[in-house]
Structure formats: C-alpha cells, structure tokens
N, C-alpha and C. Protein backbone atom coordinates (compact mmCIF):
# COMPACT_ATOMS: atom_id res chain seq x y z
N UNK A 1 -30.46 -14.35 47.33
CA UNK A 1 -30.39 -12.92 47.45
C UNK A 1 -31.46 -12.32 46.56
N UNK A 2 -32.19 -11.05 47.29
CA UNK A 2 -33.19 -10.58 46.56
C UNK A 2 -33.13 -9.40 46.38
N UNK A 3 -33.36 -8.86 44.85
CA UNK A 3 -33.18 -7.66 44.60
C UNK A 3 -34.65 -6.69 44.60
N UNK A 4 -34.85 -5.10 45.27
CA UNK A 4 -36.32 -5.02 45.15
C UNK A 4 -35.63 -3.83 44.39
N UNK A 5 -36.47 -3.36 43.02
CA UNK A 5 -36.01 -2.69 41.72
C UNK A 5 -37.77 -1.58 41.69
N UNK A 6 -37.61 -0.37 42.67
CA UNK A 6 -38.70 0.04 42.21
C UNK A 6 -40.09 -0.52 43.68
N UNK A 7 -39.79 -1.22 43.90
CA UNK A 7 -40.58 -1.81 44.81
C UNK A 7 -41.67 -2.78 44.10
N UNK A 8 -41.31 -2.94 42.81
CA UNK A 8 -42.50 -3.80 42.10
C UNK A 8 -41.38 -5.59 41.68
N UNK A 9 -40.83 -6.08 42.69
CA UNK A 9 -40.24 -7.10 42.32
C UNK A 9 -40.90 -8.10 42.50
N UNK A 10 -41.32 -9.06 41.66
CA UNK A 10 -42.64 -10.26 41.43
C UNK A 10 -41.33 -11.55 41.57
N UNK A 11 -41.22 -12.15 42.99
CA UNK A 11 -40.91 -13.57 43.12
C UNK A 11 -41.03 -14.57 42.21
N UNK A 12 -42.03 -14.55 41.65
CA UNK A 12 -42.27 -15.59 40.91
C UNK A 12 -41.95 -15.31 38.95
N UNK A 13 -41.39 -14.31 38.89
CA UNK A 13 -40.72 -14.25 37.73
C UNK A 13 -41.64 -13.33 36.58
N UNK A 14 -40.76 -12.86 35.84
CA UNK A 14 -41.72 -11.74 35.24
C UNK A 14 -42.45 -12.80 33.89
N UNK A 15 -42.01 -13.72 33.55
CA UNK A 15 -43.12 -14.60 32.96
C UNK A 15 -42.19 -14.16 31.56
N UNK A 16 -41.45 -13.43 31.02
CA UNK A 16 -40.95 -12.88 29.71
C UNK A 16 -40.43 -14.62 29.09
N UNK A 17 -39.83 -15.65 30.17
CA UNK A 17 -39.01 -16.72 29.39
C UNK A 17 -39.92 -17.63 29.01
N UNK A 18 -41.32 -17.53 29.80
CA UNK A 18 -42.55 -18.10 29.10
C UNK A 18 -42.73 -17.77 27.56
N UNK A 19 -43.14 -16.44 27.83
CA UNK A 19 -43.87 -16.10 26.58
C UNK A 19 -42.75 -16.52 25.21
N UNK A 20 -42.03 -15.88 25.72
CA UNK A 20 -41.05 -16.31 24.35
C UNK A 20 -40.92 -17.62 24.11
N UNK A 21 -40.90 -18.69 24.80
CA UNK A 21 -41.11 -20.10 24.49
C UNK A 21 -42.34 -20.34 23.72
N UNK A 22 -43.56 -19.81 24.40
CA UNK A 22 -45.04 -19.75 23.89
C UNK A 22 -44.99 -19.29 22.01
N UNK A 23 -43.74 -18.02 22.40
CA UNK A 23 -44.11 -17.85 20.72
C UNK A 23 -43.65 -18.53 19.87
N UNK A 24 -42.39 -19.20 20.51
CA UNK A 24 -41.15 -19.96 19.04
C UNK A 24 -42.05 -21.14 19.75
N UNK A 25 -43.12 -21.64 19.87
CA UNK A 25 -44.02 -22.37 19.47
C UNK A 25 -44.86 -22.22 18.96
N UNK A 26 -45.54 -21.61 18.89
CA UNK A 26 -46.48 -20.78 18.09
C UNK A 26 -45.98 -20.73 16.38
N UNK A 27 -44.41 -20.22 15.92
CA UNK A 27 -43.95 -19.64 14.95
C UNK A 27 -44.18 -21.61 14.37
N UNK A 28 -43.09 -21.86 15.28
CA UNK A 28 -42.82 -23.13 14.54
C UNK A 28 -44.13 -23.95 14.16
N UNK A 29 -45.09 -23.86 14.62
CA UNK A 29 -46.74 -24.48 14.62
C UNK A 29 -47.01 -23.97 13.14
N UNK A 30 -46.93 -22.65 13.26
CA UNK A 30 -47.50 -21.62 11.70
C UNK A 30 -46.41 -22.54 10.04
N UNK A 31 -45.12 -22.49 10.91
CA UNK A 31 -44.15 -23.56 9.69
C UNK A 31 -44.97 -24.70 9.33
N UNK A 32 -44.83 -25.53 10.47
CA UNK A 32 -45.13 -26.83 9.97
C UNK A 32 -46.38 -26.97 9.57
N UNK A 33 -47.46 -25.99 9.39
CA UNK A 33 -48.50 -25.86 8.54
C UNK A 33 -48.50 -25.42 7.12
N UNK A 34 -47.24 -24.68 6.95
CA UNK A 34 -46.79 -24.06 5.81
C UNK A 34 -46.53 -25.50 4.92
N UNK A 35 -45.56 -26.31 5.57
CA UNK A 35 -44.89 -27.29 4.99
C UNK A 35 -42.92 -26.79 4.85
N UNK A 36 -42.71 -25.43 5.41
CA UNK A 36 -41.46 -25.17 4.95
C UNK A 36 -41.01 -24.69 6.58
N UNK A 37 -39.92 -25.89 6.10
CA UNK A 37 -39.40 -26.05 7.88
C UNK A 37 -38.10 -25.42 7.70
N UNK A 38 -37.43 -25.28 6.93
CA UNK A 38 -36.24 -24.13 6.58
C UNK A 38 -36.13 -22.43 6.80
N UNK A 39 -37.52 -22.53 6.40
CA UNK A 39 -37.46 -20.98 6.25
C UNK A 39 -37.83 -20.34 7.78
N UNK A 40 -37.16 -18.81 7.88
CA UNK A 40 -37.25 -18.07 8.58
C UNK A 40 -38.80 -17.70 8.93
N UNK A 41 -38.99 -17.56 10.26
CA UNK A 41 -40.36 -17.36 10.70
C UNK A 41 -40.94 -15.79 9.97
N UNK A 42 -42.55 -15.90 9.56
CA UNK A 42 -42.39 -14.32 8.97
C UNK A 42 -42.86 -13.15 9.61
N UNK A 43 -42.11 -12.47 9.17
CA UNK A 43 -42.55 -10.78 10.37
C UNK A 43 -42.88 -9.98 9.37
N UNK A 44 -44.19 -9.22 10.01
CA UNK A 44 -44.75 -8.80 9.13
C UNK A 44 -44.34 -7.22 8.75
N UNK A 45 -44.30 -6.97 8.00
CA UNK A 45 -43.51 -5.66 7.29
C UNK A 45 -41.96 -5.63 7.04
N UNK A 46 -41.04 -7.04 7.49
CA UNK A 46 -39.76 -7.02 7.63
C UNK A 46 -39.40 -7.89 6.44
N UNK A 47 -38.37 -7.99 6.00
CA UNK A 47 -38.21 -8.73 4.53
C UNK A 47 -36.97 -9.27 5.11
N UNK A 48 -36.79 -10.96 4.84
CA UNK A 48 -35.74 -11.70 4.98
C UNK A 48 -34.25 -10.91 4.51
N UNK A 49 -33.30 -11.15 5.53
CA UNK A 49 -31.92 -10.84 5.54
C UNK A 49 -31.46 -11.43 4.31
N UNK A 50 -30.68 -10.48 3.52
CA UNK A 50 -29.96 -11.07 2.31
C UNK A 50 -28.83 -11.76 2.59
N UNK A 51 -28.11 -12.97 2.07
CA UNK A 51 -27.23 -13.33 2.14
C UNK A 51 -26.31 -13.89 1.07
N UNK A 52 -24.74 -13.42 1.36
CA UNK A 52 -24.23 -13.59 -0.01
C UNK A 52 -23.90 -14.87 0.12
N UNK A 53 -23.89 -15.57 -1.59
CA UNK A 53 -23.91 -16.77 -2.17
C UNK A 53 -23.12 -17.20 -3.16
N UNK A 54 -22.18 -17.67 -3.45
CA UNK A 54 -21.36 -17.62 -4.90
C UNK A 54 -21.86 -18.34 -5.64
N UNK A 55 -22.22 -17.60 -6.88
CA UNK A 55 -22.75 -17.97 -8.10
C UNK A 55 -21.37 -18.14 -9.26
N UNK A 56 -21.31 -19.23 -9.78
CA UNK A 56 -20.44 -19.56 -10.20
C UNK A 56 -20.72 -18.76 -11.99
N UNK A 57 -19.81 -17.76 -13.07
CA UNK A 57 -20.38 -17.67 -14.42
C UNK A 57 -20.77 -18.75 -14.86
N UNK A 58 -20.42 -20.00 -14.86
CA UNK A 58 -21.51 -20.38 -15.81
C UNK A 58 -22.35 -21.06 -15.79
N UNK A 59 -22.96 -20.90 -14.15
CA UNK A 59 -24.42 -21.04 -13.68
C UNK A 59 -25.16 -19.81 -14.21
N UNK A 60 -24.57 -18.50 -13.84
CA UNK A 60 -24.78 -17.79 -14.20
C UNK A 60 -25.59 -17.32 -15.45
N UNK A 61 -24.73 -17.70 -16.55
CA UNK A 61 -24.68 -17.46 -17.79
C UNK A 61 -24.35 -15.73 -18.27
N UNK A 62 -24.06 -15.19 -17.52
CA UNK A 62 -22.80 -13.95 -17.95
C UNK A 62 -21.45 -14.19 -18.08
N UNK A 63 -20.84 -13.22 -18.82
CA UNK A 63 -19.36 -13.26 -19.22
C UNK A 63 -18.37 -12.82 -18.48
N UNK A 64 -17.34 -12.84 -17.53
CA UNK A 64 -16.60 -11.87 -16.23
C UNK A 64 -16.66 -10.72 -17.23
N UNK A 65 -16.50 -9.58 -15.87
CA UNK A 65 -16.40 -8.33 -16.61
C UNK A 65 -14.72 -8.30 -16.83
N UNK A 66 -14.29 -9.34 -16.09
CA UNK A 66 -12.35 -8.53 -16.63
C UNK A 66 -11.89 -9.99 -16.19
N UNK A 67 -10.41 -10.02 -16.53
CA UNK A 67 -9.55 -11.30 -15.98
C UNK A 67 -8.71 -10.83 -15.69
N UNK A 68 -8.26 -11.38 -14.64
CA UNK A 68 -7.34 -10.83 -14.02
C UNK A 68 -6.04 -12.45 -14.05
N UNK A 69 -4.69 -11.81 -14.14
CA UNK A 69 -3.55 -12.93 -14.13
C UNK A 69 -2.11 -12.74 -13.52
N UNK A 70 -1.31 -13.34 -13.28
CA UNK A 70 -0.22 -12.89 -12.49
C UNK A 70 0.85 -13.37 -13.92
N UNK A 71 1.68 -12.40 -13.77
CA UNK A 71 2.63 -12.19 -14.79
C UNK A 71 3.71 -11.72 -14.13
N UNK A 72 5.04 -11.25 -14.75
CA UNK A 72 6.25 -10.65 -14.41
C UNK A 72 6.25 -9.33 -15.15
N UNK A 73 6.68 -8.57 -13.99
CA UNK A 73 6.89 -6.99 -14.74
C UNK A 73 8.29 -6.52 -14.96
N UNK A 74 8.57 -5.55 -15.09
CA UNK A 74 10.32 -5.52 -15.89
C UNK A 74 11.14 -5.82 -15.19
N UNK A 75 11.17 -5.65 -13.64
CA UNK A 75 11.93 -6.19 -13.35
C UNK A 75 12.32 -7.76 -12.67
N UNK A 76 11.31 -8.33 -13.48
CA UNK A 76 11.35 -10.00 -12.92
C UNK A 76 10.56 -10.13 -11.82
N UNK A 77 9.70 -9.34 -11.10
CA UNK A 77 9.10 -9.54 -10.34
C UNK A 77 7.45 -9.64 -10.40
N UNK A 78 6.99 -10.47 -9.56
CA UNK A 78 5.35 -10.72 -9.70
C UNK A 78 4.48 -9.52 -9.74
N UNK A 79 3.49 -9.41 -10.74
CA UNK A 79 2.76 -8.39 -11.11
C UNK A 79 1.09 -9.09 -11.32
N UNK A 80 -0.04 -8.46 -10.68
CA UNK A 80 -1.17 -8.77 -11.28
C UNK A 80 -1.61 -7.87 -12.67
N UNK A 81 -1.92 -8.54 -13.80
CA UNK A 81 -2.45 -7.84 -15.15
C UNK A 81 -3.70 -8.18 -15.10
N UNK A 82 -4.56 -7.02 -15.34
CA UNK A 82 -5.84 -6.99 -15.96
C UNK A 82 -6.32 -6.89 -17.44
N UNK A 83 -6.90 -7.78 -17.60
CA UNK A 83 -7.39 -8.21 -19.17
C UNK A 83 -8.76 -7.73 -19.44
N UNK A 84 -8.94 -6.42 -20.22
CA UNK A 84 -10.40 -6.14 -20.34
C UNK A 84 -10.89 -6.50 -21.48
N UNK A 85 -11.87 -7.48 -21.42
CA UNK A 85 -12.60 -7.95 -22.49
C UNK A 85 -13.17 -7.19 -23.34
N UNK A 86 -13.70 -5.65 -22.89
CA UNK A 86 -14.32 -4.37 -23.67
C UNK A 86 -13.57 -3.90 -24.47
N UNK A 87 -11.97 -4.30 -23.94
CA UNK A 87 -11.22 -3.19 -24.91
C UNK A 87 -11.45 -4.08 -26.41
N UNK A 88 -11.04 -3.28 -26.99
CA UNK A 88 -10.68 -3.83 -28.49
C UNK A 88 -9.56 -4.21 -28.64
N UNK A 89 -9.05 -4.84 -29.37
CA UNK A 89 -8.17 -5.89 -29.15
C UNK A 89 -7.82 -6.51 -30.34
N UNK A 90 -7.00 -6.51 -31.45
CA UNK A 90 -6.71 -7.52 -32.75
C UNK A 90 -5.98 -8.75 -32.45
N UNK A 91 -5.17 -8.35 -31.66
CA UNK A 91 -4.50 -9.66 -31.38
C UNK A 91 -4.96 -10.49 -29.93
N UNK A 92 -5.22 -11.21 -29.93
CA UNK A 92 -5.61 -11.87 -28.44
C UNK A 92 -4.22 -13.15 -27.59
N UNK A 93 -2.69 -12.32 -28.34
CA UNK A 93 -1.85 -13.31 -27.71
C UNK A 93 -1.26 -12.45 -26.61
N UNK A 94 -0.32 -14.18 -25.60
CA UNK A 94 0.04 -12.74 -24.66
C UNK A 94 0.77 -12.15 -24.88
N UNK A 95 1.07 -10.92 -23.99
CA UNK A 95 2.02 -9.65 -23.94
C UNK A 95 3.31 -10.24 -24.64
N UNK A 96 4.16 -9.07 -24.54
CA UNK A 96 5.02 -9.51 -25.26
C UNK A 96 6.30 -9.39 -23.88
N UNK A 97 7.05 -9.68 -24.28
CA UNK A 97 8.14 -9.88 -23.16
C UNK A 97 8.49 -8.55 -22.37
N UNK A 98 8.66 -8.38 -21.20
CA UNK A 98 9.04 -7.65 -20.70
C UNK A 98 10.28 -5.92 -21.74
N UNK A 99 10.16 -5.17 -21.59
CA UNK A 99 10.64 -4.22 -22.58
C UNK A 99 10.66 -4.04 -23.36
N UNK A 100 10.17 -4.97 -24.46
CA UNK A 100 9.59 -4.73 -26.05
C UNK A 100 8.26 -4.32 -26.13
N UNK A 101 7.44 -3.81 -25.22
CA UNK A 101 6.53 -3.46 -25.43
C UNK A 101 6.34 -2.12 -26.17
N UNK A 102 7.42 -1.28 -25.93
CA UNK A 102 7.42 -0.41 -27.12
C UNK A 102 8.23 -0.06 -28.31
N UNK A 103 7.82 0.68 -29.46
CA UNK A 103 8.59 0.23 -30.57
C UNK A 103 10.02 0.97 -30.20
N UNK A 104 10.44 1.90 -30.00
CA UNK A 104 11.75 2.62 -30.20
C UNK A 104 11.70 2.53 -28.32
N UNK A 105 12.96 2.17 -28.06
CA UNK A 105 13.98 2.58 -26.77
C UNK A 105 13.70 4.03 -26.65
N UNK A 106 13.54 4.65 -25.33
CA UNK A 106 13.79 5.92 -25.02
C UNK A 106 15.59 6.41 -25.13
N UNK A 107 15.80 7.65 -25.36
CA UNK A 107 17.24 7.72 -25.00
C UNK A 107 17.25 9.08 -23.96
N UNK A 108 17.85 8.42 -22.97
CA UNK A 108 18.02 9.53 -22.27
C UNK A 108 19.99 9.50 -22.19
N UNK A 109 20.46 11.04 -21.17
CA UNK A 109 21.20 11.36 -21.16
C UNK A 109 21.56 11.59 -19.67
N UNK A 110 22.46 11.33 -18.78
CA UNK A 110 22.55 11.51 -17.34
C UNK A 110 24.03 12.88 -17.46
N UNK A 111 23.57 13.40 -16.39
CA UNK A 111 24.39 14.98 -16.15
C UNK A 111 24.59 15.05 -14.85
N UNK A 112 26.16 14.72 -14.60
CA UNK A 112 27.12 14.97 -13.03
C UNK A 112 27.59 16.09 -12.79
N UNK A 113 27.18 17.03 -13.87
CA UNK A 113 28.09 18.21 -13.50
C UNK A 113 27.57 18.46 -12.20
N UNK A 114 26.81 18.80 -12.03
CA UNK A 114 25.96 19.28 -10.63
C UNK A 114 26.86 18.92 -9.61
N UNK A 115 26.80 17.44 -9.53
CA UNK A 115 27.61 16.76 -8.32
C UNK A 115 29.07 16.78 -8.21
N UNK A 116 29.86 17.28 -9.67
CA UNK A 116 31.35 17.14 -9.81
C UNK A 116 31.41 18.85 -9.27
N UNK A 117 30.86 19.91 -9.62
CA UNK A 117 31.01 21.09 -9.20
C UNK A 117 30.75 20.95 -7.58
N UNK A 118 29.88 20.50 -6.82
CA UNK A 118 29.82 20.35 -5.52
C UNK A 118 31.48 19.38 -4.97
N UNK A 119 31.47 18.61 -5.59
CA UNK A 119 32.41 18.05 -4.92
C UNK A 119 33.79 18.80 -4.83
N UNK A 120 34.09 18.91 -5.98
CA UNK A 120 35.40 20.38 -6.16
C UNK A 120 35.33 21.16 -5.46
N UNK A 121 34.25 21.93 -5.49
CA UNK A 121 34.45 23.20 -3.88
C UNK A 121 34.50 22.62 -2.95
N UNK A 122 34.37 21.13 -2.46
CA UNK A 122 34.50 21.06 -1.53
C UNK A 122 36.11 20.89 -1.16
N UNK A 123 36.67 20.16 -2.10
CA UNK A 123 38.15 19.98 -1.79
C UNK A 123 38.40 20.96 -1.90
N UNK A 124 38.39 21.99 -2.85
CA UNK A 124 39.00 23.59 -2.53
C UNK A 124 38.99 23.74 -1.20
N UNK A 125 37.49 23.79 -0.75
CA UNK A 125 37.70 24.25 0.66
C UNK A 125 39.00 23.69 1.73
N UNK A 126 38.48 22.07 1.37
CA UNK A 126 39.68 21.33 2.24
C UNK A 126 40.78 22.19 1.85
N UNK A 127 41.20 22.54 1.04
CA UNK A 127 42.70 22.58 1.03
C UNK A 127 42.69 23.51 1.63
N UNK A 128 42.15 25.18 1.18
CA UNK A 128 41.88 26.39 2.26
C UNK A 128 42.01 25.75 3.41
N UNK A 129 41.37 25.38 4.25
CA UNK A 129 41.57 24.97 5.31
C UNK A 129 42.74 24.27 5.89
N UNK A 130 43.54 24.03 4.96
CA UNK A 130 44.49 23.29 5.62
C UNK A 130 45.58 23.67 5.36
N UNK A 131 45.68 25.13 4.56
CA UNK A 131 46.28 26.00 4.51
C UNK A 131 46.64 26.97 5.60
N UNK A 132 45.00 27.32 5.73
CA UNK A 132 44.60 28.02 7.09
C UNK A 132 45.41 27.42 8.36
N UNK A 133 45.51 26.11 8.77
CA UNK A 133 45.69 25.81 9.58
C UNK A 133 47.19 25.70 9.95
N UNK A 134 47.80 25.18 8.72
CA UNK A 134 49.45 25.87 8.56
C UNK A 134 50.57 27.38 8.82
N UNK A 135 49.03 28.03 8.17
CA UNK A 135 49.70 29.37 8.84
C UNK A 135 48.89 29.93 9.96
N UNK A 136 48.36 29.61 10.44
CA UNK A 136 47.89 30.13 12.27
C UNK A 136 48.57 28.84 13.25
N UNK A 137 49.96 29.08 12.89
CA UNK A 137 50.75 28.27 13.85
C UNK A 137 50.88 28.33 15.14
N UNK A 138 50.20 29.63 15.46
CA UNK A 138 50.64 29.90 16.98
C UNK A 138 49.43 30.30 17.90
N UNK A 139 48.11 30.39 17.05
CA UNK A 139 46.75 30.46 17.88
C UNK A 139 45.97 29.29 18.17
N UNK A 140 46.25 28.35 19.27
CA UNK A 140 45.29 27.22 19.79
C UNK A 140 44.20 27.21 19.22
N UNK A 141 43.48 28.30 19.58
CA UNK A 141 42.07 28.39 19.35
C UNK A 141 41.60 28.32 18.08
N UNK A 142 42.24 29.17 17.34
CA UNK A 142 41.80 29.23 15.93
C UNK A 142 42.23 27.63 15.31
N UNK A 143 42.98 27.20 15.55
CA UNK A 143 43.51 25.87 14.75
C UNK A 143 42.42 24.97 15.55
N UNK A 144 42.13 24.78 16.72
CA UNK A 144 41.15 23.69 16.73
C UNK A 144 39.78 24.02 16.27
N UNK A 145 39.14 25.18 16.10
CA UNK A 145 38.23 25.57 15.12
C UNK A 145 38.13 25.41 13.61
N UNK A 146 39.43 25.91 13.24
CA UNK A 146 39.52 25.21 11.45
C UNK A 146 39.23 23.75 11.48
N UNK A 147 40.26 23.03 12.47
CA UNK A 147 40.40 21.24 12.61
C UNK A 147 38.92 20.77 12.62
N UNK A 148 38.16 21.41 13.22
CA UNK A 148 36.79 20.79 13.33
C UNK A 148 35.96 21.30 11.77
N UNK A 149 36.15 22.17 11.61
CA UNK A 149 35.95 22.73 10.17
C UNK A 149 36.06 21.66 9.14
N UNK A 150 37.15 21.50 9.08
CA UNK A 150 38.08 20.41 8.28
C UNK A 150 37.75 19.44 8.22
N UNK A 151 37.01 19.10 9.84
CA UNK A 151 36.77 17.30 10.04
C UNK A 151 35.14 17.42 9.24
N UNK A 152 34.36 18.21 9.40
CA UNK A 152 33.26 18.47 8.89
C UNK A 152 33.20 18.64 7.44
N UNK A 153 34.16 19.43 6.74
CA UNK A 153 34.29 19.41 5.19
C UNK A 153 34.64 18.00 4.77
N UNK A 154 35.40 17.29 5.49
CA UNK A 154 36.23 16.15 4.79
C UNK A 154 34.96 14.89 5.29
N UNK A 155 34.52 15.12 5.87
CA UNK A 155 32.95 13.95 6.37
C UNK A 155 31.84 14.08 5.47
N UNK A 156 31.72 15.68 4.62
CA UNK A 156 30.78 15.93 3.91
C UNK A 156 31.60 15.29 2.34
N UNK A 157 32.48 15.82 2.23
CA UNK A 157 33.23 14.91 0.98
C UNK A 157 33.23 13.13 1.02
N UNK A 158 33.56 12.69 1.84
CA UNK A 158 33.38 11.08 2.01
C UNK A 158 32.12 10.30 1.49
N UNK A 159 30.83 11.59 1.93
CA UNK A 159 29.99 11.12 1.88
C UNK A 159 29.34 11.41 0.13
N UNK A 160 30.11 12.46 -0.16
CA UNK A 160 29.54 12.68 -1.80
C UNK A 160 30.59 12.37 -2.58
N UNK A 161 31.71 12.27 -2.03
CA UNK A 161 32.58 11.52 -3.30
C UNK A 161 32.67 9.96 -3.84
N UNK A 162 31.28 9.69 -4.10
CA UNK A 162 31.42 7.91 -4.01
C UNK A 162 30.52 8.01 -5.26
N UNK A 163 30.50 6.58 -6.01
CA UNK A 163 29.64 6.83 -7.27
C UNK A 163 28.17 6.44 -6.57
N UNK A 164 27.80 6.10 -5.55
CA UNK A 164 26.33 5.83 -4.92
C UNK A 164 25.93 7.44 -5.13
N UNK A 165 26.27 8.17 -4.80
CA UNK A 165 25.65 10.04 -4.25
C UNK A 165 25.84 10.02 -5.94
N UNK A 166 26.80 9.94 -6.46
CA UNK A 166 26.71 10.42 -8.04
C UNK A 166 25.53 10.04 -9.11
N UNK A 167 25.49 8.57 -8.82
CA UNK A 167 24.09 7.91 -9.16
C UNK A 167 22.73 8.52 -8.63
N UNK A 168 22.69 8.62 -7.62
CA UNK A 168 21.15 9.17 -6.71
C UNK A 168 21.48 10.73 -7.41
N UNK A 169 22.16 11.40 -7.59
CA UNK A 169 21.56 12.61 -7.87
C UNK A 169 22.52 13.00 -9.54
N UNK A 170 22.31 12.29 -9.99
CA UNK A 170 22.19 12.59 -11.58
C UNK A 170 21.11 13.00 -12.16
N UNK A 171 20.76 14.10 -13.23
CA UNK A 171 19.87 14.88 -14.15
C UNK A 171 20.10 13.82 -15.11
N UNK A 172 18.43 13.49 -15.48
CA UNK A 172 18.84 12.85 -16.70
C UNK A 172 17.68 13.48 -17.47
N UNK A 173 18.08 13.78 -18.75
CA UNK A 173 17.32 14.43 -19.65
C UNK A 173 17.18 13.68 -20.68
N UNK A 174 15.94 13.76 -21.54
CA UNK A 174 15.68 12.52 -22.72
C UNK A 174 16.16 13.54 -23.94
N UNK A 175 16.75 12.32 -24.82
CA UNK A 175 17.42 12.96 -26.20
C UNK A 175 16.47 13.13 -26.77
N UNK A 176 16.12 13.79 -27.87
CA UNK A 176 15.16 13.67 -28.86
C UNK A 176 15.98 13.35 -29.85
C-alpha cells in the first residue's frame, strides 16, 4: 500500500535511516580516535547530562549536616529525631527517657461544670416533659408530640451522660 503525502512521495525512501547510520559512524570513528569509547559523542555548544551518583562522606571528606535516628516518643511509639551537629551541645548522651525531659511536671486542672450543667437541664427537661405528658391526658396529638420530644431529649442525654462526652469536652486550665 502506497501513501502519496503532497504528491512528493519518493519510492525509494527518504534516505533519513541512511544518514543517521552514516553519522553514528562517523561519531563512533571521531571516539575511537579519541581513545575514549565510554564517553558520550560531543555536540557542540551542548554540555553532557548530569547524573546523580552517591558519594559516600567519607569519600567525600565532609561531615553530614544532621543525623537523623529512630527513637520512641511519649507515647511508646516510633519517632524519627534529628541530631544537629551545629547546635551546641554539653552533653553528647542520649535523650533522656521519655517525660523527664523537663524539670517540673505541668499541673493542670480539668472543669465538668460545663458538661454537668448541660446534662441537668437536660433531665429537668425530661422530667417537664413527662409531666407534660401526664397531664394532657386526653389530647392524642399533643402527647405524641411531647413523646417524640421526650424520645429526642432522652437520646440527647444517653449520648452526654457517659464519662467518654465528659472526657472529650473537659476545660482544662494550668495551675500556676
């Protein structure tokens, strides 16, 4: 099958897979006159591709700028620490154990009032309500409206009368 592209389609091939053979003979001819059969052929104004290499410090002969180590943090779990050689430093042992790192304990103070005043109105309410519902003995309507009331106050209490909600929303303030 023949494609005509322009009306200039040459049967016999545009000659491009020649030349390029012609040249990476050519290049490689210019090498092996060099003596350096490794290196990249050279183009002129273009500067060889950099490539990264690991240089080991103490081929090197520099010092790391930091160290880095895996340790445990307060709560027993894996932590990376960074060790900066710049800092200053008197002692060079390791850390010290998890929570003695500083001299005095903080003291703080935790405060439920918040959550004991929420919870109380809420049983107030319950009980209102179930007061309410005692004396509207004789209106359908109104009593299954409180009842749902009720089921809604007493679902919102379930859910804050537990020491989990008391914990999550405690104030805690530091003693001095």
């Amino acid at each position: 099958m023949a494609m005509q592209i322009n009306g200039n389609y040459d049967p016999s091939g545009s000659g491009y897979p020649e030349r390029v053979a012609e040249k990476q003979a050519a290049d490689r001819a210019d090498r092996a006159k060099e003596g350096d059969r490794t290196a990249e052929p050279k183009r002129p104004g273009k500067l060889p591709e950099p490539q990264d290499e690991y240089i080991s410090s103490k081929k090197s002969g520099e010092k790391p700028t930091g160290l880095y180590r895996i340790g445990q943090d307060e709560n027993g779990g894996r932590k990376i620490f960074y060790d900066d050689p710049k800092a200053e430093r008197n002692n060079r042992e390791e850390p010290k154990a998890a929570g003695n790192n500083r001299e005095e304990p903080e003291k703080c103070v935790g405060d439920t009032n918040a959550v004991e005043r929420e919870i109380r109105k809420l049983k107030e309410k319950r009980q209102q309500l179930e007061q309410q519902i005692h004396s509207a003995s004789g209106d359908e309507k109104k009593i299954r409206e409180l009842k749902n009331k009720l089921a809604q106050v007493e679902q919102e209490l379930s859910r804050k009368d537990n020491d989990t909600y008391r914990r999550q929303h405690t104030a805690f303030s530091q003693v001095e």
